[in-house]
C-alpha atoms as a PDB file:
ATOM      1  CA  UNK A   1       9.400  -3.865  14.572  1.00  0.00           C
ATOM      2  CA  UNK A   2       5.938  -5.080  13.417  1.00  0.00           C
ATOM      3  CA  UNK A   3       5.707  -8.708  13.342  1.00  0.00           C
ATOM      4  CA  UNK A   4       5.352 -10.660   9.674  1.00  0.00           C
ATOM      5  CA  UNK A   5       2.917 -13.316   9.249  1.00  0.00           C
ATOM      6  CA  UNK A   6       4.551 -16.619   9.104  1.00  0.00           C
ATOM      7  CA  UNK A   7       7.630 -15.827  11.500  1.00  0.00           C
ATOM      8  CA  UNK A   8       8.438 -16.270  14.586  1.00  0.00           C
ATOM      9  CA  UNK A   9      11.144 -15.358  16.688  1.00  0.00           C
ATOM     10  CA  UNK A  10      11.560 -17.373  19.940  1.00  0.00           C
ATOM     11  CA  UNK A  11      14.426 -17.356  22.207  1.00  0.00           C
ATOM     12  CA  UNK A  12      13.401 -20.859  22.804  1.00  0.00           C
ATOM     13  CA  UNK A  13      14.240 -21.648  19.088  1.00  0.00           C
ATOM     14  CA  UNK A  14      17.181 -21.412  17.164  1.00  0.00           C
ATOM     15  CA  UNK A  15      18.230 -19.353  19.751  1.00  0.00           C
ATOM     16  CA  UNK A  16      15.954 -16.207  18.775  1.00  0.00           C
ATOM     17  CA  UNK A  17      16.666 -16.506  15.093  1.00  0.00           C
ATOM     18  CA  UNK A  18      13.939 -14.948  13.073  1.00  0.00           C
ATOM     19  CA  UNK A  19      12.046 -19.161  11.727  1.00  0.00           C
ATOM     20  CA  UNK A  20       9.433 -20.378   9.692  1.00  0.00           C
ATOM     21  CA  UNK A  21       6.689 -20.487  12.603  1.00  0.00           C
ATOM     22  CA  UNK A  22       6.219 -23.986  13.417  1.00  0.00           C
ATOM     23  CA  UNK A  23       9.362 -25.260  12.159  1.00  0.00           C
ATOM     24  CA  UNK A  24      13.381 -24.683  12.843  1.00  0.00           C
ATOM     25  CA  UNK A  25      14.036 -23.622   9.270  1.00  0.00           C
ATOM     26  CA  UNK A  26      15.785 -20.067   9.810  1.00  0.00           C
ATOM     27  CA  UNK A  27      15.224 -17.073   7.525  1.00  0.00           C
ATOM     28  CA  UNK A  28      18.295 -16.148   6.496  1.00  0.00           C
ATOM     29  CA  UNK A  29      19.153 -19.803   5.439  1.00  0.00           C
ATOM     30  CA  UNK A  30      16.123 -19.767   2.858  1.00  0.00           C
ATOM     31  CA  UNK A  31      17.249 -15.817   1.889  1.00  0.00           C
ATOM     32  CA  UNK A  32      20.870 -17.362   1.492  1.00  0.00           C
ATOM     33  CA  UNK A  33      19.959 -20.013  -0.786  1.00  0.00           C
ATOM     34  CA  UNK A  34      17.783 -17.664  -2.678  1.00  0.00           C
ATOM     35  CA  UNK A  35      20.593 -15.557  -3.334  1.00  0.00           C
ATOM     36  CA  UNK A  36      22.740 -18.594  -4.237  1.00  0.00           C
ATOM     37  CA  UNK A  37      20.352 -19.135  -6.750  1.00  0.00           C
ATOM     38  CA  UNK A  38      18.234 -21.552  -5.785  1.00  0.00           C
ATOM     39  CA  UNK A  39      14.237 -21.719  -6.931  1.00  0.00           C
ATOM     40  CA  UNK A  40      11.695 -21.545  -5.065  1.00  0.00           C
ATOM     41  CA  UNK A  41      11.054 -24.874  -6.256  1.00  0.00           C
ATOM     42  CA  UNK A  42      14.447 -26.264  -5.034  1.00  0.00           C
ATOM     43  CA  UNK A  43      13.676 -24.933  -1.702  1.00  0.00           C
ATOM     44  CA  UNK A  44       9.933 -26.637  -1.670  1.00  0.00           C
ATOM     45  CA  UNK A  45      11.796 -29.712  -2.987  1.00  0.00           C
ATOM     46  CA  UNK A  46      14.499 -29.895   0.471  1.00  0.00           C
ATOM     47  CA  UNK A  47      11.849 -28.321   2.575  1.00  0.00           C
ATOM     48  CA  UNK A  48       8.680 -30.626   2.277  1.00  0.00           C
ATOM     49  CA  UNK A  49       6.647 -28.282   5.566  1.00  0.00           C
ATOM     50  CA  UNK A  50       7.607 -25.202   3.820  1.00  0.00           C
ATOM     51  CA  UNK A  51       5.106 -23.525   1.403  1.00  0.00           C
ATOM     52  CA  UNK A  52       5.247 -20.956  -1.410  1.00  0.00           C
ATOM     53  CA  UNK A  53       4.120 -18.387   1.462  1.00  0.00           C
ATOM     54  CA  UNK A  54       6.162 -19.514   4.269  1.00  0.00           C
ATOM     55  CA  UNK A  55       8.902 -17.808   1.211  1.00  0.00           C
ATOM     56  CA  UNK A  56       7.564 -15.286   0.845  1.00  0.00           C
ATOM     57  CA  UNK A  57       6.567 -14.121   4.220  1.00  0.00           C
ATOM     58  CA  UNK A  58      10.920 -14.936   4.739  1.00  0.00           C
ATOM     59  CA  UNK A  59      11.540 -12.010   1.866  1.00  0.00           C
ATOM     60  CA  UNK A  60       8.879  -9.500   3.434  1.00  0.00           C
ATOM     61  CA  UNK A  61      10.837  -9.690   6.582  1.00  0.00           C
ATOM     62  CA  UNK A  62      14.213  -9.461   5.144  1.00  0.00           C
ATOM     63  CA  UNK A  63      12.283  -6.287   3.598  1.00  0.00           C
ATOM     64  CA  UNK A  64      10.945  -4.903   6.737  1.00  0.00           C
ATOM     65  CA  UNK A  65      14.169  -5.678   8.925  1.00  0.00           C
ATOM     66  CA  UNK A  66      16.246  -3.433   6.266  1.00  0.00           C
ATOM     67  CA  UNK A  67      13.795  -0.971   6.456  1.00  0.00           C
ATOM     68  CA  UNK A  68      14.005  -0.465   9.672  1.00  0.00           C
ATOM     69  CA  UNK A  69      18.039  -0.431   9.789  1.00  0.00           C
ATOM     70  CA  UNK A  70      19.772   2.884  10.744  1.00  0.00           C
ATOM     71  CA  UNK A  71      22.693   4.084   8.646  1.00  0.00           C
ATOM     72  CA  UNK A  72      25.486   6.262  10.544  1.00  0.00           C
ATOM     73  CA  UNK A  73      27.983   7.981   8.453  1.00  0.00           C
ATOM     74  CA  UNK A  74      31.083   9.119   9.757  1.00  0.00           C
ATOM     75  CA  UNK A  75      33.404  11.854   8.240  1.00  0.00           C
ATOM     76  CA  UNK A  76      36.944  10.139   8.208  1.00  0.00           C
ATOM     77  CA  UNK A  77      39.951  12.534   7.940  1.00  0.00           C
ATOM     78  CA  UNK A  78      42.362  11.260   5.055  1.00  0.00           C
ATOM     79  CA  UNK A  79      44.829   8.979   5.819  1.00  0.00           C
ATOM     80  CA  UNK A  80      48.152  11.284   6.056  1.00  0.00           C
ATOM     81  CA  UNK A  81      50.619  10.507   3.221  1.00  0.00           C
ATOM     82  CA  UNK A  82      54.317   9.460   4.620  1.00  0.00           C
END
């Protein structure tokens, strides 16, 4: 997977988990509280070395990862009435 500006995956930190580079704030926590509703603003509030970019560059690789994700369907035989 092409790398995203911004992120940085290091087995050295946060034990590989995709991180705002130069810091140990993970992607999917700032995704997480997005989706909890926080703004962006809350996040810049609790975050003082993140920037409005460092965000965004964390939902253009939640973006890319999912693009990149195989879906396998499987044909499951009906569960048999008794």
């Amino acid at each position: 997977m092409p790398g995203v500006p911004r992120i940085e995956v290091n087995p050295k930190i946060m034990l590989g988990k995709p991180v705002i580079q130069g810091t140990r704030i993970p992607v999917d926590l700032l995704l997480r509280k997005l989706g909890e509703g926080a703004a962006t603003k809350d996040l810049l509030d609790a975050y003082p070395h993140l920037t409005r970019q460092d965000i965004q560059a964390a939902l253009t690789y939640a973006a890319v990862s999912l693009s990149h994700e195989e879906t396998l369907v499987f044909d499951l035989p009906a569960a048999a009435e008794g």
